[in-house]
Protein backbone atom coordinates (compact mmCIF):
# COMPACT_ATOMS: atom_id res chain seq x y z
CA UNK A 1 -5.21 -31.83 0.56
CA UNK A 2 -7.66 -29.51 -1.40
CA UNK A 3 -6.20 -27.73 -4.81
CA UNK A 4 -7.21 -23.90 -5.38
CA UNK A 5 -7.22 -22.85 -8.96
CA UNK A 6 -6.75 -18.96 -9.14
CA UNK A 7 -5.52 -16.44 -11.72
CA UNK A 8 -2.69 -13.86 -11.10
CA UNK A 9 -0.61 -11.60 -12.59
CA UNK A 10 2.55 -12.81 -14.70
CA UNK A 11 4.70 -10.63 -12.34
CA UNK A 12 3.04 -12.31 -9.32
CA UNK A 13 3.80 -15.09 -10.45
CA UNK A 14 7.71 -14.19 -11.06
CA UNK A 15 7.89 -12.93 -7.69
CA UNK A 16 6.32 -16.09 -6.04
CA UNK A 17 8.32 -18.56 -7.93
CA UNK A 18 11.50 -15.97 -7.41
CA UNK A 19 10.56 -16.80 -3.40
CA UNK A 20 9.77 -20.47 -3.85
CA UNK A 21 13.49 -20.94 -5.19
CA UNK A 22 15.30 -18.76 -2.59
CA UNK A 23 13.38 -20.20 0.46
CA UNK A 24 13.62 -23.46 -1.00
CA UNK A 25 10.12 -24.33 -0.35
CA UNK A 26 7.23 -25.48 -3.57
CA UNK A 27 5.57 -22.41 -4.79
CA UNK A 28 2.45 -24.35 -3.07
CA UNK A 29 4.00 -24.42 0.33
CA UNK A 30 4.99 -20.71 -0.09
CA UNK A 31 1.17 -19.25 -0.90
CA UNK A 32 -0.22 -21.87 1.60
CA UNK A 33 2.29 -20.02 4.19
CA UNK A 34 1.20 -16.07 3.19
CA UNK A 35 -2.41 -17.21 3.26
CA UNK A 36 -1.77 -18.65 7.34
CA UNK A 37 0.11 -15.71 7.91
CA UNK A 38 -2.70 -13.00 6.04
CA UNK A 39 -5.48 -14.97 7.63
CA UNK A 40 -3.93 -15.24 11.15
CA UNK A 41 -3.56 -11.41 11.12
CA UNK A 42 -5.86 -9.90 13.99
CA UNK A 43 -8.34 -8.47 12.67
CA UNK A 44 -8.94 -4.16 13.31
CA UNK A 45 -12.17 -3.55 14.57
CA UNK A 46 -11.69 -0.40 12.81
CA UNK A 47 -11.51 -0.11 8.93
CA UNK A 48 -9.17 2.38 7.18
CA UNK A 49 -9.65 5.27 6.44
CA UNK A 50 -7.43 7.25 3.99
CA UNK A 51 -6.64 11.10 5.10
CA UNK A 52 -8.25 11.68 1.66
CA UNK A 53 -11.76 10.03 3.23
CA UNK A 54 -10.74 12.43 6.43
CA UNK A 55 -10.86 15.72 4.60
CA UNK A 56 -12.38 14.91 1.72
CA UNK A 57 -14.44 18.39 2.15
CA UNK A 58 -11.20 20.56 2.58
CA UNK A 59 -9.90 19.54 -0.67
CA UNK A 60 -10.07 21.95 -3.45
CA UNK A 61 -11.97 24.33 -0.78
CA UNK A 62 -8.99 27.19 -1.12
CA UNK A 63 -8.65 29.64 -4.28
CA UNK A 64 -6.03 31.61 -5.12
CA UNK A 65 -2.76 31.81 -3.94
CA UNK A 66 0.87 30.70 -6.04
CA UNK A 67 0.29 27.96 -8.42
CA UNK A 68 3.64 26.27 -7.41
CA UNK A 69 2.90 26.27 -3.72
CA UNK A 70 3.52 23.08 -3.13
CA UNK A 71 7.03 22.59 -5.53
CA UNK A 72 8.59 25.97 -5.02
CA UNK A 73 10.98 26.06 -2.04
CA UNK A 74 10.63 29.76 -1.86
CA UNK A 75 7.50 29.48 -0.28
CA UNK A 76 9.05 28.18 2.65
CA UNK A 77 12.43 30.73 3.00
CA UNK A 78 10.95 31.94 6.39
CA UNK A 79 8.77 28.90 7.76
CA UNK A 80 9.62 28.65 11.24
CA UNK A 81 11.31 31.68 11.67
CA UNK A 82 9.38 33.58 14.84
C-alpha cells in the first residue's frame, strides 16, 4: 500500500480521529473510506452555480426604499393579504 502525506487543519484532524475511535476503524482506514466514497460520487455534468452567479446583475440594482427591509417584520403586516 502507497502512504499520502498531506496537511490539514488541527480541527480536521480532531474530527477524523473523533470518527476513527467511534467507528472503530484506523484514522487511515477512515480517510481511505471518504476518499472511495468522494471519488465514487457521479460526477454532474453541470457545475454549480450559486444564485449569487445567477443574478449577479440584479444585486445592488434597486435604490431607495426602508433601510430595514429585510429585518423589520412590519414590512410584511399585509403580504398575502388580496
Amino acid at each position: 500500500m502507497n502512504t499520502l502525506t498531506i496537511k490539514i487543519p488541527t480541527q480536521l484532524e480532531a474530527e477524523i480521529a473523533q470518527a476513527s475511535a467511534r467507528e472503530h476503524v484506523t484514522k487511515s482506514e477512515l480517510v481511505r473510506r471518504a476518499l472511495n466514497l468522494y471519488l465514487r460520487q457521479p460526477k454532474s455534468g453541470t457545475p454549480f452555480v450559486s444564485a449569487l452567479d445567477q443574478a449577479g446583475d440584479l444585486v445592488g440594482c434597486f435604490s431607495g426604499g426602508p433601510a430595514d427591509l429585510s429585518s423589520n417584520p412590519d414590512h410584511l403586516a399585509q403580504f398575502g393579504s388580496s
